[in-house]
N, C-alpha and C. Protein backbone atom coordinates (compact mmCIF):
# COMPACT_ATOMS: atom_id res chain seq x y z
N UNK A 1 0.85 -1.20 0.00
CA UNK A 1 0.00 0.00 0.00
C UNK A 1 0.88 1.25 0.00
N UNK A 2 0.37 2.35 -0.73
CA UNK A 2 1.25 3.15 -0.85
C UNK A 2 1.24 4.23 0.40
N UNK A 3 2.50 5.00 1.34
CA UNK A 3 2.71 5.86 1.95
C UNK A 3 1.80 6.68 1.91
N UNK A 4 1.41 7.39 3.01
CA UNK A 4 0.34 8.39 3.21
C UNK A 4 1.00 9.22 2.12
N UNK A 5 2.17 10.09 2.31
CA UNK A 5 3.08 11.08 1.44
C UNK A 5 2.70 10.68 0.11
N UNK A 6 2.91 9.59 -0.67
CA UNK A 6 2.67 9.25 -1.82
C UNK A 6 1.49 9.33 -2.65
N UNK A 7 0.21 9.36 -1.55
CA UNK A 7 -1.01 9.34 -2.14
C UNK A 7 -1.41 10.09 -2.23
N UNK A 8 -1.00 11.90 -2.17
CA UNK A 8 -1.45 12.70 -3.01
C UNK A 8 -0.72 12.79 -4.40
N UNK A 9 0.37 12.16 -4.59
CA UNK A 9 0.55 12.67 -5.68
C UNK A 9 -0.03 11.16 -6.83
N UNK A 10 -0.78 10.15 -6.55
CA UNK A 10 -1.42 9.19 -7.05
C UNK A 10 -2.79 9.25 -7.22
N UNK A 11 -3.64 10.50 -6.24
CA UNK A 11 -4.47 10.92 -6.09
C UNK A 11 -4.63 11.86 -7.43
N UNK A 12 -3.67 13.07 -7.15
CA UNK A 12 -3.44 13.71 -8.92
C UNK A 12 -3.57 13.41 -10.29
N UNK A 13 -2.35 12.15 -10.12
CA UNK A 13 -2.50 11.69 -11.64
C UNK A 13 -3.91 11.32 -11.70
N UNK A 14 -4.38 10.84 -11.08
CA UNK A 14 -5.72 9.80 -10.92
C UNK A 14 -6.59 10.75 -11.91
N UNK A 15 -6.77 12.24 -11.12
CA UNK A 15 -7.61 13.38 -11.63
C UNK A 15 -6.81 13.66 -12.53
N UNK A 16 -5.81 13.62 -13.23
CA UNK A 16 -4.92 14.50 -14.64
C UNK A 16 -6.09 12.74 -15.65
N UNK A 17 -5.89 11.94 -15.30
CA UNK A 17 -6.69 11.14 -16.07
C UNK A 17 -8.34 11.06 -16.30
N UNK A 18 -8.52 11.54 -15.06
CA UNK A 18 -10.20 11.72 -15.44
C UNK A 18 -10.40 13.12 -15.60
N UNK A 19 -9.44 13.95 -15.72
CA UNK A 19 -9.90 15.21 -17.15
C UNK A 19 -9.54 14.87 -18.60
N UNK A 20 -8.32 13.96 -18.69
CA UNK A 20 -8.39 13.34 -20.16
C UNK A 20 -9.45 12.54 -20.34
N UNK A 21 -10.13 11.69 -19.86
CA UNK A 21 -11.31 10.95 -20.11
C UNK A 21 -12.16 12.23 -20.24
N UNK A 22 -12.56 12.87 -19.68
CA UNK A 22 -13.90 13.70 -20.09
C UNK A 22 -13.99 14.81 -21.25
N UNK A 23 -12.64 14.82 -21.46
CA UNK A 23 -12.24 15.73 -22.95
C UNK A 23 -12.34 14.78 -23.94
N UNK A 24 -11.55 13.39 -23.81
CA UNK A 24 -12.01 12.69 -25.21
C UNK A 24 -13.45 12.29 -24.92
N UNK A 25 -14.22 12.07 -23.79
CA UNK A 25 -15.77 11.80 -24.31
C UNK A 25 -16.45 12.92 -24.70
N UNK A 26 -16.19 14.04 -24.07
CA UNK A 26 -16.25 15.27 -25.37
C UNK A 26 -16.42 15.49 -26.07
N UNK A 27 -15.03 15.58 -26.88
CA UNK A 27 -14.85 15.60 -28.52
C UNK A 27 -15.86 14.38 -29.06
N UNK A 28 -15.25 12.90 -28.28
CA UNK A 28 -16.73 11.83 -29.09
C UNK A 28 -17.76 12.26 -29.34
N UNK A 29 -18.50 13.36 -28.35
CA UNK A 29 -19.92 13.16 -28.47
C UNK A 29 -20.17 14.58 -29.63
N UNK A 30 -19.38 15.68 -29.31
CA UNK A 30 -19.43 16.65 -30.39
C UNK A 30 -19.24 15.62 -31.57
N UNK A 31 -18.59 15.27 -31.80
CA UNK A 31 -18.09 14.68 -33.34
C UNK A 31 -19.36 13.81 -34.03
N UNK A 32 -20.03 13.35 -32.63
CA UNK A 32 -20.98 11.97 -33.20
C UNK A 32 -22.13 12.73 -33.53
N UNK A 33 -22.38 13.57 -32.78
CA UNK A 33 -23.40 14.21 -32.85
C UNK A 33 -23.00 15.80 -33.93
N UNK A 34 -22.30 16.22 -34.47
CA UNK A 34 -22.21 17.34 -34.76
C UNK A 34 -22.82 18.50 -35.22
N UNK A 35 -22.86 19.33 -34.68
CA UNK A 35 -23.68 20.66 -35.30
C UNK A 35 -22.79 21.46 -34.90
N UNK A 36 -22.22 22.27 -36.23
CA UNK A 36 -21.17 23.27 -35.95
C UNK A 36 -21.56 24.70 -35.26
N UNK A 37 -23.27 25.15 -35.50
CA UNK A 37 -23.61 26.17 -34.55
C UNK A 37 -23.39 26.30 -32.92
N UNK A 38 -23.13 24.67 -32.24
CA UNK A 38 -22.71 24.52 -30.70
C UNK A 38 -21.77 24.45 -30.66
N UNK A 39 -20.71 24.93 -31.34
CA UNK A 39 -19.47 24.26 -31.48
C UNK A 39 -18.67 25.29 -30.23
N UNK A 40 -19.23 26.61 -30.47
CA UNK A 40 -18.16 27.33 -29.20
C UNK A 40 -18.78 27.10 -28.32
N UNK A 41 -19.85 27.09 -27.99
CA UNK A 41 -20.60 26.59 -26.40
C UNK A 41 -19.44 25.43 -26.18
N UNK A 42 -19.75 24.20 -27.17
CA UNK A 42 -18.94 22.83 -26.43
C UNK A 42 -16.94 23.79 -26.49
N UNK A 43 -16.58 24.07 -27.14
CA UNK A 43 -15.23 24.13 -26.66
C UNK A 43 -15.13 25.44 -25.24
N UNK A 44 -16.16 26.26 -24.73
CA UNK A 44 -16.19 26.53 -23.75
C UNK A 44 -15.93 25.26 -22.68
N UNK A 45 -17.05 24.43 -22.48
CA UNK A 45 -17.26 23.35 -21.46
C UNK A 45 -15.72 22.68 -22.50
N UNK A 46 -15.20 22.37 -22.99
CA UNK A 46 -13.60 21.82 -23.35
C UNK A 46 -12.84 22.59 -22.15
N UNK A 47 -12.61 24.23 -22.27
CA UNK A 47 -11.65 24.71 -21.87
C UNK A 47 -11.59 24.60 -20.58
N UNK A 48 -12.53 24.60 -19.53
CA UNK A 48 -13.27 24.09 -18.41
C UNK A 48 -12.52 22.89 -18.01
N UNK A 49 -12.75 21.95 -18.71
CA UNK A 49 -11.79 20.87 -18.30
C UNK A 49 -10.46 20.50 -18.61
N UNK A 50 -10.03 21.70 -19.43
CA UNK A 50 -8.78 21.68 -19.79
C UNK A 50 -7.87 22.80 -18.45
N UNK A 51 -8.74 23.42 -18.42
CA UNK A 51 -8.19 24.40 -16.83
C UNK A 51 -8.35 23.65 -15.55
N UNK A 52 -9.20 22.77 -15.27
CA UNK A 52 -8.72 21.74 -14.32
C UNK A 52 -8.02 20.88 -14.00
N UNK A 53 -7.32 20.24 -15.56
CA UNK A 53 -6.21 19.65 -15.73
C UNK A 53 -5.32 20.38 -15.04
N UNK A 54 -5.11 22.00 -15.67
CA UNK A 54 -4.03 22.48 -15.37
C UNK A 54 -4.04 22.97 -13.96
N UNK A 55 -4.94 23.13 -13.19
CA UNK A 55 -4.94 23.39 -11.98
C UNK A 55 -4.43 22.03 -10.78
N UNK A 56 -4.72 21.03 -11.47
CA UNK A 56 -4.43 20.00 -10.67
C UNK A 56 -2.89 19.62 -10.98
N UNK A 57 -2.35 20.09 -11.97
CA UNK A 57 -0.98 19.93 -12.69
C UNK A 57 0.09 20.99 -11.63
N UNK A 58 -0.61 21.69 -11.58
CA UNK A 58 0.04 23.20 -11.10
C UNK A 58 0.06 22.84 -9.41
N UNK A 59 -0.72 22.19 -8.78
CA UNK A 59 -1.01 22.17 -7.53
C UNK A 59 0.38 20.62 -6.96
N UNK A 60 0.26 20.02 -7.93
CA UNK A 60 1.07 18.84 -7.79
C UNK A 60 2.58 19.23 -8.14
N UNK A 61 3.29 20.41 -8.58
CA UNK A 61 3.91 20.86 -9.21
C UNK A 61 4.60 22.03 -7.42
N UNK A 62 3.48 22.49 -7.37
CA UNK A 62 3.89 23.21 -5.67
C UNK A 62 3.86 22.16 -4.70
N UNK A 63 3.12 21.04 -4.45
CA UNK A 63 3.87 20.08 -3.41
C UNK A 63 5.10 19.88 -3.99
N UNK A 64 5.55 19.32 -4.80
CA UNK A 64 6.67 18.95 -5.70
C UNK A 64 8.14 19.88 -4.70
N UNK A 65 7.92 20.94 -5.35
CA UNK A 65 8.47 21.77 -4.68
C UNK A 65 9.28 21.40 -3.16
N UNK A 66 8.27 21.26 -2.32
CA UNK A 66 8.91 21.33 -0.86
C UNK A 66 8.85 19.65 0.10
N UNK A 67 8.18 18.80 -1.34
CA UNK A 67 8.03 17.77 -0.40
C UNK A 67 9.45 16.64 0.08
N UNK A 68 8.95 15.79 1.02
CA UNK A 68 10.35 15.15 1.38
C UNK A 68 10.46 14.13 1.35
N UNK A 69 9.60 13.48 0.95
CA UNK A 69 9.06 11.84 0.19
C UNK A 69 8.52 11.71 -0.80
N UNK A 70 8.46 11.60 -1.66
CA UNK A 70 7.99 11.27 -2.84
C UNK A 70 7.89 10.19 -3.30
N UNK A 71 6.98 9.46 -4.22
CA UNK A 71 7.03 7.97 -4.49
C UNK A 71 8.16 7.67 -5.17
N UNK A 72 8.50 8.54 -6.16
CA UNK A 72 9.36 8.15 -7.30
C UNK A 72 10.17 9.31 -7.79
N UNK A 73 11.19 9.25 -8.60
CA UNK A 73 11.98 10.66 -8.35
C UNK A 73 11.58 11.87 -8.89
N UNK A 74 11.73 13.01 -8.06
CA UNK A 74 10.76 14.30 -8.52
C UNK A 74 10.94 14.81 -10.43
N UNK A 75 12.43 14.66 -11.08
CA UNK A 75 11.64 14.92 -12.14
C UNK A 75 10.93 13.84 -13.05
N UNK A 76 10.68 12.28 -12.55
CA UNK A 76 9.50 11.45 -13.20
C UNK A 76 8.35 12.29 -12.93
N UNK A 77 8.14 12.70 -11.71
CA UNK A 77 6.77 13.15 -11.72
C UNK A 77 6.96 14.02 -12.21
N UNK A 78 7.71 15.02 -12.36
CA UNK A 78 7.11 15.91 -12.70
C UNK A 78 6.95 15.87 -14.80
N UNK A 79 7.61 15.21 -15.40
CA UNK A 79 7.66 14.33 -16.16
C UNK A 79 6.12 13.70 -16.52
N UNK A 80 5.60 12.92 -15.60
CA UNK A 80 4.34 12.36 -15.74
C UNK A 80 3.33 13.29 -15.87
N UNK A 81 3.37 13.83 -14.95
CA UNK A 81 2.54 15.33 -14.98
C UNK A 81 2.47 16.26 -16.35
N UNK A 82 3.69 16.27 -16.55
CA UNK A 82 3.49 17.22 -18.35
C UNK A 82 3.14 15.98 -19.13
N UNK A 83 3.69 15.05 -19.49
CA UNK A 83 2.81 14.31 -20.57
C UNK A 83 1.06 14.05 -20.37
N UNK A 84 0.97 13.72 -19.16
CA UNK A 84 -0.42 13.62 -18.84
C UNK A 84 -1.51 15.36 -19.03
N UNK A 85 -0.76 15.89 -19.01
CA UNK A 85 -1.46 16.86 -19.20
C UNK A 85 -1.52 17.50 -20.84
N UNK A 86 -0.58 16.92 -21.36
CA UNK A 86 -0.37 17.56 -22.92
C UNK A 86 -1.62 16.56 -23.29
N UNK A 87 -1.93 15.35 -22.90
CA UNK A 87 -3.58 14.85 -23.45
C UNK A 87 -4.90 15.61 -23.66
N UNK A 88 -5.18 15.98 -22.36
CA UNK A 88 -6.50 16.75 -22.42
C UNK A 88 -5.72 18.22 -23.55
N UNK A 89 -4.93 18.71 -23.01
CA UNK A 89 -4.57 19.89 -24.09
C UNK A 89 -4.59 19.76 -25.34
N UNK A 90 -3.90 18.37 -26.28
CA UNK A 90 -4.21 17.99 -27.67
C UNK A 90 -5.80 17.94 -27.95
N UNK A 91 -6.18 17.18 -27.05
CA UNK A 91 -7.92 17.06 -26.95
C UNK A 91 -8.62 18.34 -27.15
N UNK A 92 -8.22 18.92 -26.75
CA UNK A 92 -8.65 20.84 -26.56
C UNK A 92 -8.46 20.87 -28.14
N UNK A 93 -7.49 20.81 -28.54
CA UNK A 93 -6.95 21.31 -29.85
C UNK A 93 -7.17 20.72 -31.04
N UNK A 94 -7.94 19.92 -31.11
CA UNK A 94 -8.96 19.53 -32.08
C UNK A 94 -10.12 20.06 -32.13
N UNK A 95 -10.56 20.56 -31.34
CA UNK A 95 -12.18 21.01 -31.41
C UNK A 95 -11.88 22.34 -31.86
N UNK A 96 -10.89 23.12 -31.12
CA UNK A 96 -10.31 24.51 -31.36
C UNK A 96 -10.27 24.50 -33.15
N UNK A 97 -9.05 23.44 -33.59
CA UNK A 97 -9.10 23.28 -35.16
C UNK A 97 -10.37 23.47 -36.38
N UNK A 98 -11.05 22.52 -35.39
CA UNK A 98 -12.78 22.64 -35.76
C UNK A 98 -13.07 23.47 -35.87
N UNK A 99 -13.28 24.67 -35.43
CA UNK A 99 -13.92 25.77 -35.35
C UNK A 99 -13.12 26.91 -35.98
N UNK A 100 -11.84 26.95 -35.99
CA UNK A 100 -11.49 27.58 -37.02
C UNK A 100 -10.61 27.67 -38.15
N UNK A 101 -11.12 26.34 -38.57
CA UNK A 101 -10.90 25.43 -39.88
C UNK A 101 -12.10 25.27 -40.75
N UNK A 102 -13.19 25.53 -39.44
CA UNK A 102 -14.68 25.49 -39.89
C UNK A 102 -15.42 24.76 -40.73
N UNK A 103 -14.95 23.92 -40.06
CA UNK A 103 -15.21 22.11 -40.42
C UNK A 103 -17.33 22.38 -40.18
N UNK A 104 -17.93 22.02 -41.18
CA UNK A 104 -19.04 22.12 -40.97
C UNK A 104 -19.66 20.62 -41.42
N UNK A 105 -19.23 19.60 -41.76
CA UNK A 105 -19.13 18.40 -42.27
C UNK A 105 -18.19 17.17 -41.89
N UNK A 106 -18.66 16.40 -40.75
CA UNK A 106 -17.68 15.46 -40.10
C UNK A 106 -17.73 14.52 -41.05
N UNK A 107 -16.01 13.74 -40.95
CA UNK A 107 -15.78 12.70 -42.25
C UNK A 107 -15.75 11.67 -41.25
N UNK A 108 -16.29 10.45 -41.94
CA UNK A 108 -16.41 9.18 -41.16
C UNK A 108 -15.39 8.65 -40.49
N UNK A 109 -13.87 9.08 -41.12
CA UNK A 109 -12.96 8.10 -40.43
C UNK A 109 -12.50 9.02 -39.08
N UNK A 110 -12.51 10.19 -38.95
CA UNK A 110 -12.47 11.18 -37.74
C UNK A 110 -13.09 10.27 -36.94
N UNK A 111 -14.26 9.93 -36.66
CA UNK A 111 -15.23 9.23 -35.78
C UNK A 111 -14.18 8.36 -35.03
N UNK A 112 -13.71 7.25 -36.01
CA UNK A 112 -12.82 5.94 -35.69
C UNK A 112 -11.54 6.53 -34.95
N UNK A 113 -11.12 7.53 -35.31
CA UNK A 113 -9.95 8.06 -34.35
C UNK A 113 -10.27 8.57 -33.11
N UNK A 114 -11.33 9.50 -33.20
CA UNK A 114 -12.14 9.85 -31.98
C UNK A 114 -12.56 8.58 -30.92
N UNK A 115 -13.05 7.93 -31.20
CA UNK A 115 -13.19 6.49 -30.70
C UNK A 115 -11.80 5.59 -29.94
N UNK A 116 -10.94 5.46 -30.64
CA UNK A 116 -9.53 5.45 -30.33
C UNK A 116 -9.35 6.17 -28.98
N UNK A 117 -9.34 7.58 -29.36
CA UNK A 117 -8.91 8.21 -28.28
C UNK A 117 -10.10 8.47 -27.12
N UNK A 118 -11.02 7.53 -26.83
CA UNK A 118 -11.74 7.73 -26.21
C UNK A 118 -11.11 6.00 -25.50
N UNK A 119 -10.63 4.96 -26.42
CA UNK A 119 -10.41 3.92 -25.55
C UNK A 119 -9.11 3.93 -24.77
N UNK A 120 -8.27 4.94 -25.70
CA UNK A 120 -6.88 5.46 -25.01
C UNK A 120 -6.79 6.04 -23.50
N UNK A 121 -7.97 6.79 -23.53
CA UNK A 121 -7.83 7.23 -22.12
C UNK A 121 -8.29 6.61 -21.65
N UNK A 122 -9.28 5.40 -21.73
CA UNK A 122 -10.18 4.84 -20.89
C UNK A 122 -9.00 3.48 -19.88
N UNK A 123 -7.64 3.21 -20.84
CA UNK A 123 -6.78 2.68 -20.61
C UNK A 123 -5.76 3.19 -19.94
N UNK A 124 -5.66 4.59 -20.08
CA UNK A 124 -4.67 4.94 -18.98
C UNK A 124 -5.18 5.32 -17.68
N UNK A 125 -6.74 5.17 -17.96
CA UNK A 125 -7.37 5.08 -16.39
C UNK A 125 -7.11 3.58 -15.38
N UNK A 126 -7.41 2.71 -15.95
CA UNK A 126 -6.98 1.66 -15.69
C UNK A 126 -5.76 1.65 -15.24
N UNK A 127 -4.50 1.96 -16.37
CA UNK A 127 -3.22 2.24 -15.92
C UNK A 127 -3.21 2.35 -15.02
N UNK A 128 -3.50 3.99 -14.42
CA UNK A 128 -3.03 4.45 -13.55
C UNK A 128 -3.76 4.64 -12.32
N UNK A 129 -5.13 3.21 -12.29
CA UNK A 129 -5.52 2.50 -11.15
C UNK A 129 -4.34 1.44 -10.78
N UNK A 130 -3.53 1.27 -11.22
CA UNK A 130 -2.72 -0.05 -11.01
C UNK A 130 -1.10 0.81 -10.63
N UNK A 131 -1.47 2.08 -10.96
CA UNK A 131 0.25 2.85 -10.42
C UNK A 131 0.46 2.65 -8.91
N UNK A 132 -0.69 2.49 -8.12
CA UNK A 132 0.14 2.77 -6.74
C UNK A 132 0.82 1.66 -6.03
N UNK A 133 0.52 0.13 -6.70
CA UNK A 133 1.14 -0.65 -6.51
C UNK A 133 1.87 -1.18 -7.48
N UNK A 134 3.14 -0.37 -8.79
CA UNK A 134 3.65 -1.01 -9.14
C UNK A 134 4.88 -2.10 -9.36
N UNK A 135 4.99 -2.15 -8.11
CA UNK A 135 5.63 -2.71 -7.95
C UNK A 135 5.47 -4.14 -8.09
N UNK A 136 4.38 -4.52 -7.75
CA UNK A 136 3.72 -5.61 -7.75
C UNK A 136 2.79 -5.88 -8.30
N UNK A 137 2.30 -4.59 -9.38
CA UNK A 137 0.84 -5.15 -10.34
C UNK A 137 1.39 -6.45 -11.33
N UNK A 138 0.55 -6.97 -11.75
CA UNK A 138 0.28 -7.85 -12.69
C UNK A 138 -0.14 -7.49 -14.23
N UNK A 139 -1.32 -6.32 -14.18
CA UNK A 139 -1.52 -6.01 -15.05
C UNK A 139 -0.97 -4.85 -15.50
N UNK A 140 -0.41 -3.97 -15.07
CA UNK A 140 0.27 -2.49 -15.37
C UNK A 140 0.44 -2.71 -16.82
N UNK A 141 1.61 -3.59 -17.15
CA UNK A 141 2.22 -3.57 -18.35
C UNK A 141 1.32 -4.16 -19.50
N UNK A 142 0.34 -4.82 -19.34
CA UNK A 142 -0.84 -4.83 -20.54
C UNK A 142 -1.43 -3.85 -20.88
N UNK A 143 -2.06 -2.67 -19.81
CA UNK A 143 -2.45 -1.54 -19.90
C UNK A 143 -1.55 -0.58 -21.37
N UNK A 144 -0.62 -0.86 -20.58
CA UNK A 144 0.84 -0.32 -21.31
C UNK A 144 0.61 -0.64 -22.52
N UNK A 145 0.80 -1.92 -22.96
CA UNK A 145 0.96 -2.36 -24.55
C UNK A 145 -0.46 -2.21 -25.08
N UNK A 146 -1.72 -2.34 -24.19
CA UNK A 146 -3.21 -1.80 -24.98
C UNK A 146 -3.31 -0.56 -25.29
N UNK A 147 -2.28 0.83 -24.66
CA UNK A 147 -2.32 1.97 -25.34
C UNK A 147 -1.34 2.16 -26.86
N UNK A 148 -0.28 1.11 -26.63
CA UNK A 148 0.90 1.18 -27.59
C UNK A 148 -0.23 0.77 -28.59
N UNK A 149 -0.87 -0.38 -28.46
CA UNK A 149 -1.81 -1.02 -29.92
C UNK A 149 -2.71 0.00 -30.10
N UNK A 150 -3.61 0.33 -29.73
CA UNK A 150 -4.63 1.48 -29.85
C UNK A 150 -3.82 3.03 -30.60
N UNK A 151 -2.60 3.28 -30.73
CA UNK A 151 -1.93 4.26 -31.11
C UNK A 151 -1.46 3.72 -32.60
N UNK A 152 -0.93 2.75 -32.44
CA UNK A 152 -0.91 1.97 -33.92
C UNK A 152 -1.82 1.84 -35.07
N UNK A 153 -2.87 1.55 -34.43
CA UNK A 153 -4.10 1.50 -35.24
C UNK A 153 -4.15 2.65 -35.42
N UNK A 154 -4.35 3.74 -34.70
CA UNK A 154 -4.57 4.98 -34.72
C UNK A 154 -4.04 5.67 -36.06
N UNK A 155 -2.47 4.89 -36.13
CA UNK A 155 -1.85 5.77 -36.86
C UNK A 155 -2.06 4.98 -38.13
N UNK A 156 -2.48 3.84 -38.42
CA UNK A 156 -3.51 3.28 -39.71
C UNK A 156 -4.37 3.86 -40.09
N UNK A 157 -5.19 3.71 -39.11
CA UNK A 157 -6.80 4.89 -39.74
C UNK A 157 -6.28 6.59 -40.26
N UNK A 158 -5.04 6.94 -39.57
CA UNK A 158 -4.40 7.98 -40.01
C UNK A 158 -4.36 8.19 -41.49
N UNK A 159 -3.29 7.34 -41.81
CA UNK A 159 -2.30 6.97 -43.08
C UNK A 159 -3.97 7.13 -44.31
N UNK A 160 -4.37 6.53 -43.85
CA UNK A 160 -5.81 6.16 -44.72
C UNK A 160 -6.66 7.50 -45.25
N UNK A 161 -7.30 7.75 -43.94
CA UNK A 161 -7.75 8.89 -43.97
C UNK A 161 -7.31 10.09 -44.74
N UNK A 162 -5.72 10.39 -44.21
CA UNK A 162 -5.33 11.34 -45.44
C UNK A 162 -5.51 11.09 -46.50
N UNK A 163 -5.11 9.92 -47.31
CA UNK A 163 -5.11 9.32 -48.29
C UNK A 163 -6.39 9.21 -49.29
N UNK A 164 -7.54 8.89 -48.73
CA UNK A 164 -8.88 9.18 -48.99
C UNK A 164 -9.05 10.26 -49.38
N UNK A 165 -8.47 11.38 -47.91
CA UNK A 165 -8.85 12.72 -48.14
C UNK A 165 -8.21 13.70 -49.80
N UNK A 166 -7.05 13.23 -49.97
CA UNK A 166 -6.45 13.77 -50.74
C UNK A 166 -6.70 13.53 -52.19
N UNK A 167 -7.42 12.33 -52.21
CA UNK A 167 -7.37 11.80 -53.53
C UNK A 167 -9.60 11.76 -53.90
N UNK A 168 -10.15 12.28 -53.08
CA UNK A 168 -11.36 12.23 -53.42
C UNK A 168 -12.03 13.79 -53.01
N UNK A 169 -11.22 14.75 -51.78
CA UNK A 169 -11.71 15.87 -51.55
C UNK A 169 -11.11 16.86 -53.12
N UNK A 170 -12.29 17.68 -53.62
CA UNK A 170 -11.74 18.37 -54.92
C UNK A 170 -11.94 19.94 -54.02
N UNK A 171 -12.24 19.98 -52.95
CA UNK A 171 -12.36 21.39 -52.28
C UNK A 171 -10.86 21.68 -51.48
N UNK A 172 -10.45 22.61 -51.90
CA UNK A 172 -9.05 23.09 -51.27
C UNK A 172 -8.81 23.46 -49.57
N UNK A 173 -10.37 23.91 -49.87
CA UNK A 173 -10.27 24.09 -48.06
C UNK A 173 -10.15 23.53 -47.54
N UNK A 174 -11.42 22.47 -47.42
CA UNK A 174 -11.66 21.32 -46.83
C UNK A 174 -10.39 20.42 -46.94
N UNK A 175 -9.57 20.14 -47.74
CA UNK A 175 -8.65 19.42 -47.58
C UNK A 175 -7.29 19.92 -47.02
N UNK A 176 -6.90 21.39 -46.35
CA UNK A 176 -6.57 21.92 -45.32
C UNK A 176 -6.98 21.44 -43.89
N UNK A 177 -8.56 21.76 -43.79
CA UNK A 177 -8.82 22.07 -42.53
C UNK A 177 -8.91 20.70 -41.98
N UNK A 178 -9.20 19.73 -43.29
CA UNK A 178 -9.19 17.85 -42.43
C UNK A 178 -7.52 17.26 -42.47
N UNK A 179 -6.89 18.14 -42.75
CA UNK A 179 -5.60 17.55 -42.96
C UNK A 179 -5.08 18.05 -41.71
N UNK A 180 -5.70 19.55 -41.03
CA UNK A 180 -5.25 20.03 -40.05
C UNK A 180 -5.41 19.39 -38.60
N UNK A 181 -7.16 18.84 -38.87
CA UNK A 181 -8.03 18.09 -37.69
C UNK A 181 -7.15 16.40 -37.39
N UNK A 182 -7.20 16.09 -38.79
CA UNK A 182 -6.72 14.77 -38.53
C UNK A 182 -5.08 14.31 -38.13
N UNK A 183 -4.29 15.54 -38.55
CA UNK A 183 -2.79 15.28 -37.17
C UNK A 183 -3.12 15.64 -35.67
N UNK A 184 -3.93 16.39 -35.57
CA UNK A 184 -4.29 17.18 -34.25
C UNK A 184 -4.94 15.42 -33.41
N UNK A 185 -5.43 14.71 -34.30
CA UNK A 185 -6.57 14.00 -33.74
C UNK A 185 -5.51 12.37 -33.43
N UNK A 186 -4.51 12.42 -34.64
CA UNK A 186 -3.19 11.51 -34.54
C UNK A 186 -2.39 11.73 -33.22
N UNK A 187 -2.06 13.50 -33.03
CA UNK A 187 -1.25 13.52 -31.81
C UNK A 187 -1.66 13.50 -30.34
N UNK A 188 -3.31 13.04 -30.65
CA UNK A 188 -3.61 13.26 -29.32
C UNK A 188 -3.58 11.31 -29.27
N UNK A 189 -3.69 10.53 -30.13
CA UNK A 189 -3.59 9.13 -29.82
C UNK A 189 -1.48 9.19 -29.60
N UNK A 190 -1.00 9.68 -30.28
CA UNK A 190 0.37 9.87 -29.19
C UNK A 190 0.62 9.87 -28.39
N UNK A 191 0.08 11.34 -27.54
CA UNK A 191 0.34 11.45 -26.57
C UNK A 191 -0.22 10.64 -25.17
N UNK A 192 -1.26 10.44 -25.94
CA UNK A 192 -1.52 8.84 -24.80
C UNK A 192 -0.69 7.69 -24.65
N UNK A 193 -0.13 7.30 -25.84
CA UNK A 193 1.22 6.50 -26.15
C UNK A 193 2.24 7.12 -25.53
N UNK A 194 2.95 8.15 -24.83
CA UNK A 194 3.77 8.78 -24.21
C UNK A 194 3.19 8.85 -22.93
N UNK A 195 2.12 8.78 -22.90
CA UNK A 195 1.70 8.89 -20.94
C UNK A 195 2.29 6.99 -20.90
N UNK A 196 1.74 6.06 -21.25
CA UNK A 196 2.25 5.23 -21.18
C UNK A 196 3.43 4.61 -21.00
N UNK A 197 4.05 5.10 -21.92
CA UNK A 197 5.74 4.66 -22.09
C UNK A 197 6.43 5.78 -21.34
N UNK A 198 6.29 6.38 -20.60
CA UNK A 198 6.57 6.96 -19.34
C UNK A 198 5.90 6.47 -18.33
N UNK A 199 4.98 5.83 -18.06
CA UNK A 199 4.87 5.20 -16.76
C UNK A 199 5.78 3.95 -17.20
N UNK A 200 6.08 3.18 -17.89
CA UNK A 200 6.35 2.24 -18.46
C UNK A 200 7.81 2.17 -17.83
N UNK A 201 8.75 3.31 -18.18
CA UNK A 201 9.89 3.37 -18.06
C UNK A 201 10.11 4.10 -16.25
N UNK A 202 8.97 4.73 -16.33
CA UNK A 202 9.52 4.77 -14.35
C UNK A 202 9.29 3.64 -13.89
N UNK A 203 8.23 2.42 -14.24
CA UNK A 203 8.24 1.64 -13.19
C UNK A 203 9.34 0.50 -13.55
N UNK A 204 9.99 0.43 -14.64
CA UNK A 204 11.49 -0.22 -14.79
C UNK A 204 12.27 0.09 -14.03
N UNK A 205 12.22 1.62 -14.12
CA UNK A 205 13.87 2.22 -12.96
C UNK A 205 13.26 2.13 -11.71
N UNK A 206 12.09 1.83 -11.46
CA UNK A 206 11.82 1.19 -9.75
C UNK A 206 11.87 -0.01 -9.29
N UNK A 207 11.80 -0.60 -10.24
CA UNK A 207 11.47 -2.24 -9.63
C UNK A 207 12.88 -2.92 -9.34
């Protein structure tokens, strides 16, 4: 069981993950549902949870500071903390794209990436239910390789998508503003692949 000292900062990540979960179910549900007239209402309620990220980032960042135990060495966390937080922020930055790329027409394979990054985070929740004992989880490192696969695919439906896009969109814009949405929508299945392979590699140099 982990140290009293330790469990606020396990407590944190916990919440840096359930603001990435509620930004990619977010974007899912804008995307599934789309109507570009709600579009700044929803990236209001985005930025909302993108400022709680950062408040909980920032707060873990001042214990950091003065504390005298820590689970693991202060710049992993603090390390964990910026990748985990560059999630919900990529997440932000797709919808942002949306709106002024002025995407008024969602393309089917967006959906499938959106989806992705809705199972991506749903996996580093899991993850990082299993951080406070890793020493001894069992499952940690599946978590691990189910975000590495989910990023892979990701970057299939990628490859595709452009590909589609380029060779069947005859509108110039439109093939800007989906070329713009769909790296934005690639780097946010990344950066879930980097929250990973950073927990991945602190709990090597611990064990």
């Amino acid at each position: 069981m982990a140290r009293k000292n330790d469990a606020f900062y396990f407590d944190s990540f916990t919440k840096s993950v359930e603001c990435a979960c509620q930004a990619a179910n977010l974007l899912s549900d804008v995307m599934h549902d789309y109507d570009p007239t709600r579009l700044r209402k929803h990236m209001d309620t985005m930025h909302r949870i993108e400022q709680d990220a950062d408040s909980v980032r920032h707060a873990m960042m001042d214990e950091l500071v003065t504390a005298f135990i820590t689970p693991f060495d202060r710049e992993d966390i603090a390390e964990l903390s910026h990748v985990l937080d560059n999630v919900t922020d990529s997440i932000e930055g797709v919808l942002d794209r949306m709106y002024y790329d002025n995407v008024t027409v969602i393309r089917e394979d967006s959906l499938q990436m959106a989806d992705m990054i809705v199972r991506a985070c749903g996996r580093l929740s899991d993850l990082f239910n299993e951080l406070p004992q890793f020493k001894r989880s069992k499952t940690l490192r599946e978590h691990v390789f189910a975000i590495n696969t989910i990023e892979t695919d990701a970057d299939h439906v990628f490859i595709e998508a452009m590909r589609t896009l380029h060779t069947t969109c005859d509108d110039p814009l439109q093939v800007f503003a989906w070329h713009d949405v769909y790296r934005h929508l690639e780097q946010c299945a990344d950066d879930c692949e980097r929250v990973a392979d950073t927990v991945d590699s602190i709990v090597v140099k611990n064990s």
